[in-house]
Protein backbone atom coordinates (compact mmCIF):
# COMPACT_ATOMS: atom_id res chain seq x y z
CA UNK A 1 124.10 63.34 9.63
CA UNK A 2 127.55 64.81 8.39
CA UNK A 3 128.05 68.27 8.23
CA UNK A 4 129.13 68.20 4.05
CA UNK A 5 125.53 66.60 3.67
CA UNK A 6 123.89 69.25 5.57
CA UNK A 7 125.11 71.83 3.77
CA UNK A 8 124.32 70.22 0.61
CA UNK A 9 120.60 69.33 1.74
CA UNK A 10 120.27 73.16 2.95
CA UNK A 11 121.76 74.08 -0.76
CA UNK A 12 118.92 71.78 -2.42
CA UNK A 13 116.18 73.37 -0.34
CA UNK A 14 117.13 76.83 -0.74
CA UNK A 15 119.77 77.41 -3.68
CA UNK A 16 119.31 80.84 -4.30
CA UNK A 17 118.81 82.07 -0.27
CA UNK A 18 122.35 84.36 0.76
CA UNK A 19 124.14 82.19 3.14
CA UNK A 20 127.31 84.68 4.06
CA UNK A 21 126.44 88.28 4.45
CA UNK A 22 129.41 90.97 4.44
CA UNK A 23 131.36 92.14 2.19
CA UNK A 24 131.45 89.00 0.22
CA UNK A 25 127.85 87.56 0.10
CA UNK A 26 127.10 84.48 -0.83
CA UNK A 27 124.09 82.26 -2.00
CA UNK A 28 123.87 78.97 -0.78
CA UNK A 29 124.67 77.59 -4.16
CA UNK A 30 127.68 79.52 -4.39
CA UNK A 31 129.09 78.36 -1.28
CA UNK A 32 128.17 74.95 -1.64
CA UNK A 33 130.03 75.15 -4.93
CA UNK A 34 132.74 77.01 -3.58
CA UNK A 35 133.75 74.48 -0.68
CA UNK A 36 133.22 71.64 -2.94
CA UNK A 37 135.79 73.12 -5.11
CA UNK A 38 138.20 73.57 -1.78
CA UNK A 39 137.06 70.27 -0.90
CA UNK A 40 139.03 69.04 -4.53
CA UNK A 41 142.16 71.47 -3.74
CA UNK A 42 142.89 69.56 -0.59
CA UNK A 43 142.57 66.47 -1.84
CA UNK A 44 145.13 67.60 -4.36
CA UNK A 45 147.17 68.59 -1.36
CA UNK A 46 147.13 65.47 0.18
CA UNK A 47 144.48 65.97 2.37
CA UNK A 48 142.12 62.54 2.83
CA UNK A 49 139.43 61.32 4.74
CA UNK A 50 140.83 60.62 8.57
CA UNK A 51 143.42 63.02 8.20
CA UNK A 52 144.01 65.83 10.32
CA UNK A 53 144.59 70.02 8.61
CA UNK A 54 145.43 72.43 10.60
CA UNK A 55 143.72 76.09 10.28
CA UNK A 56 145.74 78.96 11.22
CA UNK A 57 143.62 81.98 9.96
CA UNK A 58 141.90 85.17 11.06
CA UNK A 59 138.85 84.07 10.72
CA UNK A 60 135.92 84.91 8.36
CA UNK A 61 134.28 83.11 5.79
CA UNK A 62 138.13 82.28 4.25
CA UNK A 63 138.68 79.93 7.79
CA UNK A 64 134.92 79.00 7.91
CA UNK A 65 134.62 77.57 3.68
CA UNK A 66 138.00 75.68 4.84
CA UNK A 67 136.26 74.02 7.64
CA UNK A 68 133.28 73.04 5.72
CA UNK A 69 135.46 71.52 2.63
CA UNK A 70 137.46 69.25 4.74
CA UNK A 71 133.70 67.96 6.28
CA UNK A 72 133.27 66.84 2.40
CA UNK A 73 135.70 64.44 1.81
CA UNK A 74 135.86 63.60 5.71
CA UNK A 75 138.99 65.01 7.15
CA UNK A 76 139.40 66.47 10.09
CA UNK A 77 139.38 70.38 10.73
CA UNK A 78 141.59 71.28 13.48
CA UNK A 79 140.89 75.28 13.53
CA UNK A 80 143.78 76.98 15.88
CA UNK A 81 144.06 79.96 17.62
CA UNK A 82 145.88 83.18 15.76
CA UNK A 83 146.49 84.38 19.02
CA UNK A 84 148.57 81.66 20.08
CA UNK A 85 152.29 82.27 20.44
CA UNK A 86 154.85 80.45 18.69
CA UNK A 87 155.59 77.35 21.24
CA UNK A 88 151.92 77.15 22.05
CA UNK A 89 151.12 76.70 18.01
CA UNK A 90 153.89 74.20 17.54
CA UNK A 91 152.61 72.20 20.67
CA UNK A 92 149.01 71.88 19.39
CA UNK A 93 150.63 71.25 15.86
CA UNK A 94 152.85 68.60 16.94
CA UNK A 95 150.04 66.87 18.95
CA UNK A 96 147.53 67.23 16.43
CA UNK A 97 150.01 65.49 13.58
CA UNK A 98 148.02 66.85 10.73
CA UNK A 99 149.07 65.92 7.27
CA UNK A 100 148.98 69.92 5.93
CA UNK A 101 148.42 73.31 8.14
CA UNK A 102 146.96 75.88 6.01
CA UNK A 103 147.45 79.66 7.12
CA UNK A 104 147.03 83.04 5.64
CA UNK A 105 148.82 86.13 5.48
CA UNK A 106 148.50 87.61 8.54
CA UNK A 107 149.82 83.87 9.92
CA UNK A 108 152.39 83.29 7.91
CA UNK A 109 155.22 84.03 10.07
CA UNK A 110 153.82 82.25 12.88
CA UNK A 111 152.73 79.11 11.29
CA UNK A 112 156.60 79.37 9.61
CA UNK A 113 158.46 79.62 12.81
CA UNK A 114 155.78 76.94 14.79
CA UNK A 115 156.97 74.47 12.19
CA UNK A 116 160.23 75.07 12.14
CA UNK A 117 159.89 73.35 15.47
CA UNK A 118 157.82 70.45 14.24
CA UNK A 119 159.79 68.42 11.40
CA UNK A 120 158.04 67.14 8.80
CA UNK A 121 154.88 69.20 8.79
CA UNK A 122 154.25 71.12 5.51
CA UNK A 123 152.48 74.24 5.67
CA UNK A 124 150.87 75.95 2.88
CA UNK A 125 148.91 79.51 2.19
CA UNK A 126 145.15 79.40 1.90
CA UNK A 127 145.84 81.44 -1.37
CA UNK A 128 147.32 78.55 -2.93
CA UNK A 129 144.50 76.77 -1.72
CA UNK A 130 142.34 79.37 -3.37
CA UNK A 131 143.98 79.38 -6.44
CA UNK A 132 143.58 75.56 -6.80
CA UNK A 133 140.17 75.76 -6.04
CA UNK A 134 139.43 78.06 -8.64
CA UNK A 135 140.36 75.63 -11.47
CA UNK A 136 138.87 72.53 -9.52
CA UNK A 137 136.11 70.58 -10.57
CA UNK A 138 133.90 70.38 -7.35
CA UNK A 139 134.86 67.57 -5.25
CA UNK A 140 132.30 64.42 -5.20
CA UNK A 141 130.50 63.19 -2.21
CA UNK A 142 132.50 60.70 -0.52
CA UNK A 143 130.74 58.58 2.35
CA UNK A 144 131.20 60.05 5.77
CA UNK A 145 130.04 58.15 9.10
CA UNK A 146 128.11 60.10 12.07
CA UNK A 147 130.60 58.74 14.05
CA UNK A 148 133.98 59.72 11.77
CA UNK A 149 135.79 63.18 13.66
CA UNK A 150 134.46 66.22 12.33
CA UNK A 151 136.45 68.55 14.61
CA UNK A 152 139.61 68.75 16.83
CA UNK A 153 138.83 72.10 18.85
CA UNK A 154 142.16 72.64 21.32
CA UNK A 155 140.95 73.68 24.85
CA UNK A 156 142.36 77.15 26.33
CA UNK A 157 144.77 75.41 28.57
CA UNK A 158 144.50 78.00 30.99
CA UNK A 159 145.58 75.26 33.45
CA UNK A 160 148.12 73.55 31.57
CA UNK A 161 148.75 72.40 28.57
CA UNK A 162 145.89 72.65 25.61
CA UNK A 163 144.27 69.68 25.29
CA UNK A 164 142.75 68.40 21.90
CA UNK A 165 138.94 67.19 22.20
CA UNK A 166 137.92 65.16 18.87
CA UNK A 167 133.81 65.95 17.91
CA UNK A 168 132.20 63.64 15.60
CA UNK A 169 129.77 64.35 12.65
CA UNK A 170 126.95 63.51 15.24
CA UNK A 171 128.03 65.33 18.33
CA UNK A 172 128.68 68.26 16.15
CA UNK A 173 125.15 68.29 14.56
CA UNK A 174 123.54 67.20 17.58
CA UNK A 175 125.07 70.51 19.35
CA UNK A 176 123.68 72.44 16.66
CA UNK A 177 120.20 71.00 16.83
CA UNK A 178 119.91 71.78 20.16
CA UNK A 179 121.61 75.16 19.83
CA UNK A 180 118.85 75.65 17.62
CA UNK A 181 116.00 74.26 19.83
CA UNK A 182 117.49 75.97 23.21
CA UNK A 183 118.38 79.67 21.81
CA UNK A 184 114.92 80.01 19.89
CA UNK A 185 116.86 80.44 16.38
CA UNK A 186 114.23 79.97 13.67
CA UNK A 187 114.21 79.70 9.61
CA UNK A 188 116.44 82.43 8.13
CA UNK A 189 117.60 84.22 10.82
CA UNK A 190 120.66 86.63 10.74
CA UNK A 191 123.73 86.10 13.32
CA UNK A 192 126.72 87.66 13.50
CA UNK A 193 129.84 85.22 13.12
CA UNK A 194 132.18 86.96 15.35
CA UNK A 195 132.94 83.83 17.94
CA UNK A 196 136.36 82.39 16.50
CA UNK A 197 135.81 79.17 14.53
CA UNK A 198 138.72 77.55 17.11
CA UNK A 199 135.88 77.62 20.07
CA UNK A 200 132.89 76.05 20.05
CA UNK A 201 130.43 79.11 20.00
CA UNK A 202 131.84 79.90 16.93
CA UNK A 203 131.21 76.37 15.70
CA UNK A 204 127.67 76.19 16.75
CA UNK A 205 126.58 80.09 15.60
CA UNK A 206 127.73 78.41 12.02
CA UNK A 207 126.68 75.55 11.58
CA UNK A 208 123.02 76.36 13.48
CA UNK A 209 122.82 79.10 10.53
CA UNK A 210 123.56 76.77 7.94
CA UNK A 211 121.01 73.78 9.31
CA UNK A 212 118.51 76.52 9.17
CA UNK A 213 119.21 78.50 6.21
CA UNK A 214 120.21 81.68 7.70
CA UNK A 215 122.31 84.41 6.77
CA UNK A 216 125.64 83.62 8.15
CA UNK A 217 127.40 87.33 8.88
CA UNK A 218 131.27 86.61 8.83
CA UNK A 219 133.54 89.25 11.36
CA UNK A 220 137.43 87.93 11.60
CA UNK A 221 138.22 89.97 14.35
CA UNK A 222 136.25 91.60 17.20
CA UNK A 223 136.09 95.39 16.91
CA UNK A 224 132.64 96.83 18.87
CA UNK A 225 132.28 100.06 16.41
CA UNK A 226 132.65 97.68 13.30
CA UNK A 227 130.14 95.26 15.03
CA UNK A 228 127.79 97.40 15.50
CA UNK A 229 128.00 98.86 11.78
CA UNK A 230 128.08 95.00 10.59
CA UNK A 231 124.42 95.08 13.28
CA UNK A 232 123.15 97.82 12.16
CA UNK A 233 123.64 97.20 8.03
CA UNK A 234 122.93 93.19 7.84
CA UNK A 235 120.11 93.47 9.75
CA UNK A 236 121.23 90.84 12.46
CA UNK A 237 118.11 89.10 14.36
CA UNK A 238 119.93 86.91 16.36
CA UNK A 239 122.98 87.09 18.73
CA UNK A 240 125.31 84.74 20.89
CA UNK A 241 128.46 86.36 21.96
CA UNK A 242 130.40 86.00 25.31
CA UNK A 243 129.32 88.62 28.14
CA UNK A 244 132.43 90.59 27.72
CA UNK A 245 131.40 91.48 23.88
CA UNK A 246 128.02 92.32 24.86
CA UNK A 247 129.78 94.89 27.67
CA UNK A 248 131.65 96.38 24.24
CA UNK A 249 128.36 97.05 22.11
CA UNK A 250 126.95 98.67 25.51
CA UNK A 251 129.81 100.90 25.81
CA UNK A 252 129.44 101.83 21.89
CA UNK A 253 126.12 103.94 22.88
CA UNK A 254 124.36 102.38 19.66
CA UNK A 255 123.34 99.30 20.61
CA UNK A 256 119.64 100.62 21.37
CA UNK A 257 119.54 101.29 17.68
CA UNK A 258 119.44 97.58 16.77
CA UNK A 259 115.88 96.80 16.76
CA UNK A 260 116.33 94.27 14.30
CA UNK A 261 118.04 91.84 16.96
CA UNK A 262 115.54 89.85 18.81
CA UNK A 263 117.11 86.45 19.75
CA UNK A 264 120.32 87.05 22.20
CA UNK A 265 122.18 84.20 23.71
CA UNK A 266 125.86 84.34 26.01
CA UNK A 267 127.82 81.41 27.15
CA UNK A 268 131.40 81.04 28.00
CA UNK A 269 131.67 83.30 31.16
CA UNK A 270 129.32 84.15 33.64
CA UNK A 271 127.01 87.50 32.65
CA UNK A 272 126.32 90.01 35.71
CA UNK A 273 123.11 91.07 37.09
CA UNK A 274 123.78 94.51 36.12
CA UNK A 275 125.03 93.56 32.61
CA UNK A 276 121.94 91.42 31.96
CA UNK A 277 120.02 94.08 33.12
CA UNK A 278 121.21 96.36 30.49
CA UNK A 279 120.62 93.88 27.33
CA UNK A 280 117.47 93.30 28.45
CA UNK A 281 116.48 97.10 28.78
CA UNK A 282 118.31 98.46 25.86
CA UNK A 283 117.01 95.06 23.00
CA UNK A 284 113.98 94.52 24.76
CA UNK A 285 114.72 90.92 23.26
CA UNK A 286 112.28 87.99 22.33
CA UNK A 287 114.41 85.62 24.11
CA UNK A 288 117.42 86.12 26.09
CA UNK A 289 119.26 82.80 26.87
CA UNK A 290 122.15 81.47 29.28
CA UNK A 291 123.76 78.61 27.35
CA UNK A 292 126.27 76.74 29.84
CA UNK A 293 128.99 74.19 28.57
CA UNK A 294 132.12 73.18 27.24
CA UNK A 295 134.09 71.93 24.27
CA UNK A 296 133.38 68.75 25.29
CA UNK A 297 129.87 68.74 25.76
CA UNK A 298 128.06 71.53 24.26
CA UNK A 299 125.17 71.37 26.73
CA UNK A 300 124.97 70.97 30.32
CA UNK A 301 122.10 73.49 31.13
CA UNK A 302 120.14 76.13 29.83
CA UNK A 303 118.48 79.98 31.59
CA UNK A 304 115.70 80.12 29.16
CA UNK A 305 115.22 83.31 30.75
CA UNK A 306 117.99 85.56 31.78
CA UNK A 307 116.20 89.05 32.02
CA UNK A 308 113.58 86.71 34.33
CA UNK A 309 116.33 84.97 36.26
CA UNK A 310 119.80 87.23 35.73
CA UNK A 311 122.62 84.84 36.21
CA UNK A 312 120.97 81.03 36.42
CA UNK A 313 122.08 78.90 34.54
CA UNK A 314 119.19 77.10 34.91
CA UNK A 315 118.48 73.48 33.79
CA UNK A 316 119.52 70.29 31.81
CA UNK A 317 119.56 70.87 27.96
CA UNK A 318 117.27 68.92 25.96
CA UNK A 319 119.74 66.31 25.11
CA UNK A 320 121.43 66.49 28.36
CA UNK A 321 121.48 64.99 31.96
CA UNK A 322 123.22 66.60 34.91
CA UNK A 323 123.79 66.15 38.42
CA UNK A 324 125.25 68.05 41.57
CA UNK A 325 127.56 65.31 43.41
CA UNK A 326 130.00 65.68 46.51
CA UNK A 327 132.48 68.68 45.69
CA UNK A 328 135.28 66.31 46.70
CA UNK A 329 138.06 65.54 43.82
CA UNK A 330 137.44 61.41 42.88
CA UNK A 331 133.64 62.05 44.29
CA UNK A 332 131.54 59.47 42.49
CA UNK A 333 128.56 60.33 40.43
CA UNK A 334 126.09 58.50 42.43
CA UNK A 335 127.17 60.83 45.26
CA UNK A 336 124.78 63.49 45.11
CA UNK A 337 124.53 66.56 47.65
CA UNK A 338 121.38 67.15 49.10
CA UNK A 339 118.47 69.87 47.96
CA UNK A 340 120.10 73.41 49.03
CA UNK A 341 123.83 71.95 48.81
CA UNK A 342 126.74 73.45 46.60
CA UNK A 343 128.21 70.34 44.68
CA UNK A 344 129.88 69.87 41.66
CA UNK A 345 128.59 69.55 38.44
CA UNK A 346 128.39 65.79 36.51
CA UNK A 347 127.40 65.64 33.10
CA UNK A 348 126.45 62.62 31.40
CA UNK A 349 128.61 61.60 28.74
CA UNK A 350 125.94 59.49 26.86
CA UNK A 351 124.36 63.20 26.00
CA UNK A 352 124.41 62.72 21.97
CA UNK A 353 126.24 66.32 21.86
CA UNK A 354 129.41 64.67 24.05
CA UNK A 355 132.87 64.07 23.05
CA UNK A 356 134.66 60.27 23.30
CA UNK A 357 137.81 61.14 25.67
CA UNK A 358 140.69 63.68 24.40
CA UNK A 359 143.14 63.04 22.25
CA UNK A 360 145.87 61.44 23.25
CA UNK A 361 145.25 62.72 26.96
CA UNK A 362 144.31 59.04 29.12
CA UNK A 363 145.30 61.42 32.37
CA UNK A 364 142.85 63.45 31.05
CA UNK A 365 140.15 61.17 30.40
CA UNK A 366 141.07 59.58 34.34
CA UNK A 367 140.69 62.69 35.60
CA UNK A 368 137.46 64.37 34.28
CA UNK A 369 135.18 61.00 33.34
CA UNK A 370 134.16 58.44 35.85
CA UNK A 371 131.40 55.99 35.61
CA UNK A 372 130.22 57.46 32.40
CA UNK A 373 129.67 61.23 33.48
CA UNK A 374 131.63 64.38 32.38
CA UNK A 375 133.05 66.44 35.68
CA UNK A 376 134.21 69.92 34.31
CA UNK A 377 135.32 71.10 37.68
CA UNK A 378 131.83 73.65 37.82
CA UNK A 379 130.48 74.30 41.30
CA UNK A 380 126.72 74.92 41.50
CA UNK A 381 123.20 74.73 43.64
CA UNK A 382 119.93 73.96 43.02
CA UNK A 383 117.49 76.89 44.22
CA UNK A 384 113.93 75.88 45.36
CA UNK A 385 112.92 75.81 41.84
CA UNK A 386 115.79 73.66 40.50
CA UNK A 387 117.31 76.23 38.69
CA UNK A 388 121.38 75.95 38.93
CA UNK A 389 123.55 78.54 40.05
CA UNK A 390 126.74 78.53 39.02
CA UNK A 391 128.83 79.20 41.95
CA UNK A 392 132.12 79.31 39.79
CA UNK A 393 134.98 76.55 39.29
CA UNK A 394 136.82 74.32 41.91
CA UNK A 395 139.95 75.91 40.58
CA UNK A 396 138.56 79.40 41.11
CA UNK A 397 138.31 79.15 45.26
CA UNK A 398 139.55 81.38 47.45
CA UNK A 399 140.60 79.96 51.00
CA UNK A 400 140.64 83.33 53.01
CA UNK A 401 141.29 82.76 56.72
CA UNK A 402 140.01 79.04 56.39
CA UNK A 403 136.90 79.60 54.99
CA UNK A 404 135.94 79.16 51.28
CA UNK A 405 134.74 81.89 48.96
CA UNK A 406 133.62 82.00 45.35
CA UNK A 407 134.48 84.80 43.27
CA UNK A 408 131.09 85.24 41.32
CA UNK A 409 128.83 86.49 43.96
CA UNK A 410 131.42 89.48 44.77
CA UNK A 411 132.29 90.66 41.46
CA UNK A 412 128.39 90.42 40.72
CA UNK A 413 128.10 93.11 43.59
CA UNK A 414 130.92 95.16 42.91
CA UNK A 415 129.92 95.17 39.07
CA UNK A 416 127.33 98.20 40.07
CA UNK A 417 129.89 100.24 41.92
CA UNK A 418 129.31 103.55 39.28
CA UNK A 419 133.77 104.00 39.27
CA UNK A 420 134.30 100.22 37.61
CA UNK A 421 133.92 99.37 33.51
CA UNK A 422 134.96 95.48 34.70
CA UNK A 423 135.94 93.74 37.72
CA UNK A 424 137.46 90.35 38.21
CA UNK A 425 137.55 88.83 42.10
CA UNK A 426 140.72 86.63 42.87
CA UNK A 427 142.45 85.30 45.37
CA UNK A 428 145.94 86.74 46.34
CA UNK A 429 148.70 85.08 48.84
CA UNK A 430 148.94 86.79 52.10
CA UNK A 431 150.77 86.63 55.32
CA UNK A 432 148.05 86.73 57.46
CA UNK A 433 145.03 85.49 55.27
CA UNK A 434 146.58 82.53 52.89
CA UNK A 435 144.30 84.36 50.58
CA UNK A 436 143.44 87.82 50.53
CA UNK A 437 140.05 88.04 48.26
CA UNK A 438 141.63 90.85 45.65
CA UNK A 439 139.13 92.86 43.51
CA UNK A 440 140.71 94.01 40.02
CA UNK A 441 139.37 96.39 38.23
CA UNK A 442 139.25 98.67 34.78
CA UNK A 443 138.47 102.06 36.40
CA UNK A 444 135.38 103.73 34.29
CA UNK A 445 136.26 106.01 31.84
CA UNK A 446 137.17 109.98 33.30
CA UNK A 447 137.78 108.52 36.88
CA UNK A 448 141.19 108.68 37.96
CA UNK A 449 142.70 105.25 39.38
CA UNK A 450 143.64 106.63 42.54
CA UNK A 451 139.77 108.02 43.08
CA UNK A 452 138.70 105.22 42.10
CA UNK A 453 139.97 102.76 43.90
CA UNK A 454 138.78 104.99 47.12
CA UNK A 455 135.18 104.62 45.19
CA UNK A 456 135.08 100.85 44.81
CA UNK A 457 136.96 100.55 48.89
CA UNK A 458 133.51 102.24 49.98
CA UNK A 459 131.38 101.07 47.95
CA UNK A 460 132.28 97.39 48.91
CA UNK A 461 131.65 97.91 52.56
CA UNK A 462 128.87 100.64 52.55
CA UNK A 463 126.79 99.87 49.53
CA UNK A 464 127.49 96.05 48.21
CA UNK A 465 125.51 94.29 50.28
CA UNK A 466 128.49 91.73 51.12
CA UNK A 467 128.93 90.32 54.45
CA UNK A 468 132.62 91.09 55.87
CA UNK A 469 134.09 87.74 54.94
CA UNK A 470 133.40 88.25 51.07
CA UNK A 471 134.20 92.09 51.02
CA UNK A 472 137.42 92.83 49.35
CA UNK A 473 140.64 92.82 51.32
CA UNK A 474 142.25 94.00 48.52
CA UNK A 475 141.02 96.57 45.66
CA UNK A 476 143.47 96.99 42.55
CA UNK A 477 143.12 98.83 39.64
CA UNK A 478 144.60 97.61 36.25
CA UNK A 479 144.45 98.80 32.85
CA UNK A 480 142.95 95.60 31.81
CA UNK A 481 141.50 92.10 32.62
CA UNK A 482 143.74 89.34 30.88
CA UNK A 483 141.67 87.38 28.59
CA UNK A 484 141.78 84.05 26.67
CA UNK A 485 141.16 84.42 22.56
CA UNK A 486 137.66 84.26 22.81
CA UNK A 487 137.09 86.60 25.87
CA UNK A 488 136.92 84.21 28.81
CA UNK A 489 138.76 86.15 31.98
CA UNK A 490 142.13 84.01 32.85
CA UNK A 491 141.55 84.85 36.44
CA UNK A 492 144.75 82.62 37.51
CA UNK A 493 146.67 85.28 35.57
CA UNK A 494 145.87 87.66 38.30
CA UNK A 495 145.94 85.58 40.70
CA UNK A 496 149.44 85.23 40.22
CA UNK A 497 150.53 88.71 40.07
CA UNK A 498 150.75 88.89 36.26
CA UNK A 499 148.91 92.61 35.99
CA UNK A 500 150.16 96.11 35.96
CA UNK A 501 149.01 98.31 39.20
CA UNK A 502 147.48 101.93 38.74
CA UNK A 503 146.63 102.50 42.23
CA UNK A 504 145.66 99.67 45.26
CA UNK A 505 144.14 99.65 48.43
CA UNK A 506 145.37 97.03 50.91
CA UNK A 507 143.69 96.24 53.94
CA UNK A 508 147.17 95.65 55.43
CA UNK A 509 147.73 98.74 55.06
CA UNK A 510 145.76 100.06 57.39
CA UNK A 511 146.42 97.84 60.37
């Protein structure tokens, strides 16, 4: 099914339900009406079926109505990143060769000087869109095939350059489906639409709200008091946020005052035991899920469980397959590990939720699919029950003194030392080591960096748990953790010295 459909089906079943909560409800009718109208405005623009429009706005229901107009006459939305600076915006721009980009206020002088770099590329303000749209007839349903391109979402390119991953009508609605299926989201449920519309959490908490007539609650940027107010007020019974988010409500004190909330979900970064520990005290949820994925295929596994099981990632979605192969770079997929072994994940790409191949990217596509199956460069084992464990990524290994170590299992340790608020484990170059495993941390709040990093030194060796090869070498404490837009950790950043010191302890030092 296309997306404009579903939205249109949802509006015939339930016209009168409120489908955007906020400051600007709407009914379903009304915003069925409303995008219908945008849908006319861009095809006044220039916009047609095929063609590619940029997004370069905040967020909110403004970005999300744009995304769900061009769905109706069967363009393609190509939501970017406000966050981006100007070369990385006139990169994705320039690969993406859209026939408009659409920005608004906040964006303006970005989007300007991005396409002042990339002739030939008009740009105009969502209020003009707006302002169109209010005199429009509502645009009328055009055919649109499962298989036309819904979606261009632009990977984080935390490794290179961002690369551009077309989803089609099906893949998109599949993802949602079993978003829907996997999380426990039911009829009419309330979610908070915080996730940027550029990632694909974002993506899925809308369009799984829409399929099932929810109450879609639209925040353009992340603050954790106005969350919690947003919480609190709309009544939210369902969450899926990145781990890092979750940490934020914690630290507002007020999250144990959401009783309405009794569906939480996290994907995009790996969630601590002691962090897991905390949701699950403080909600007392109904179901607490570990959704793990990509951009490119929505679903590789699913922790039905993660108060039961903190930190497994569990198994194959319901429209998924998955394998652990040889850990090897060019390892084939019929070369699988044996019960007990760490290998790396393959994901089969004839899962209904998968992408074709990235745009414009064949060295892409030669490097990450191979015989049909999806390798994201995820490390995991099977336990005894065959749950996964993510171990972390290929790219993320430290080789310390010849041996290899995976960051996850260390900062999962260190995350209970009482002096950290968030700790990231990388690997640093040294003399002596090649890689000196390097714990970075936000020192808690009232705890000076210099005692602290004497807290988090002792508490590795004395009270972690860690064997000597995986305790810290280094301990560093920053003012912050780099992060991506949406709150993944850029460990590499780190790793290659871009932070700001407080206070250190170096093993070297003492030797």
């Amino acid at each position: 099914m296309d997306l404009g459909t579903a939205l249109r089906w949802t509006t015939e079943r339930y016209p009168d339900r409120r489908a955007v909560g906020g400051p600007h409800p709407l009914t379903y009718a009304e915003w069925d009406d409303h995008t219908s109208r945008l849908a006319r405005a861009l095809g006044e623009l220039g916009v047609t079926a095929g063609e590619r429009v940029v997004l370069v706005l905040a967020g909110g229901l403004p970005l999300a109505s744009l995304h769900l107009a061009a769905q109706k006459i069967g363009a393609v939305s190509v939501p970017l990143s406000f966050r981006f600076g100007v070369p990385e915006l006139a990169y994705c721009v320039a690969d993406a060769a859209p026939v408009l980009v659409i920005y608004d206020g906040d964006n303006e002088e970005l989007v300007t000087k991005a396409l002042a770099e990339v002739p030939g590329v008009r740009g105009v303000s969502a209020d003009e869109v707006e302002y169109r749209a209010a005199s429009a007839e509502p645009a009328p349903a055009v055919p649109v095939a499962d298989s036309d391109i819904s979606v261009m979402l632009y990977t984080s390119g935390t490794t290179g350059k961002p690369k551009g991953v077309p989803r089609s009508h099906a893949a998109e609605h599949y993802a949602a489906l079993a978003h829907i299926i996997q999380t426990g989201q039911s009829y009419f449920d309330t979610t908070l639409g915080v996730m940027p519309l550029f990632h694909t959490m974002g993506m899925r908490t809308l369009l799984s709200t829409i399929l099932t007539a929810g109450t879609w609650v639209p925040q353009p940027r992340f603050d954790a008091d106005e969350a919690m107010e947003l919480i609190l007020r709309e009544r939210i019974t369902s969450l899926y946020l990145v781990p890092t988010i979750y940490w934020s409500l914690l630290r507002t004190g007020r999250l144990g005052e959401a009783d309405s909330v009794r569906k939480i979900s996290y994907a995009g970064a790996a969630m601590t035991t002691a962090l897991a520990e905390q949701l699950a005290g403080t909600l007392r949820p109904d179901s607490f899920v570990n959704h793990f994925g990509s951009t490119e295929i929505y679903t590789f596994s699913i922790g039905p469980d993660a108060a039961a099981k903190p930190g497994s990632a569990g198994r194959a979605g319901v429209f998924s397959r998955l394998r652990l192969v040889r850990p090897e770079q060019g390892a084939s997929p019929d070369e699988l590990v044996g019960p007990g072994e760490q290998g790396q994940i393959a994901v089969s790409m004839a899962s209904p939720e998968a992408f074709a191949g990235y745009w414009n990217r064949p060295d892409a596509d030669a490097k990450t699919i191979r015989d049909g199956w999806y390798f994201p460069g995820d490390l995991a084992v099977a336990d005894e029950d065959g749950d996964l464990w993510v171990a972390g990524r290929v790219d993320d290994m430290i080789n310390s003194g010849g041996e290899n170590i995976y960051p996850d299992e260390i900062e999962d340790a260190l995350s209970r030392c009482p002096a950290i608020r968030e700790v990231v484990v990388a690997g640093t170059s040294d003399d002596r080591w090649g890689q000196a495993v390097t714990a970075f941390f936000v020192p808690e709040r009232g705890t000076a960096p210099a005692q602290a990093v004497e807290a988090v030194w002792r508490f590795a060796r004395e009270d972690s748990g860690l064997p000597s090869l995986k305790r810290p070498k280094r301990v560093v404490a920053v003012s912050a953790i780099p992060k991506s837009a949406v709150g993944k950790i850029l460990r590499r950043e780190l790793g290659a010295g871009h932070y700001d010191v407080l206070a250190e302890h170096d093993l070297q030092e003492k030797l």
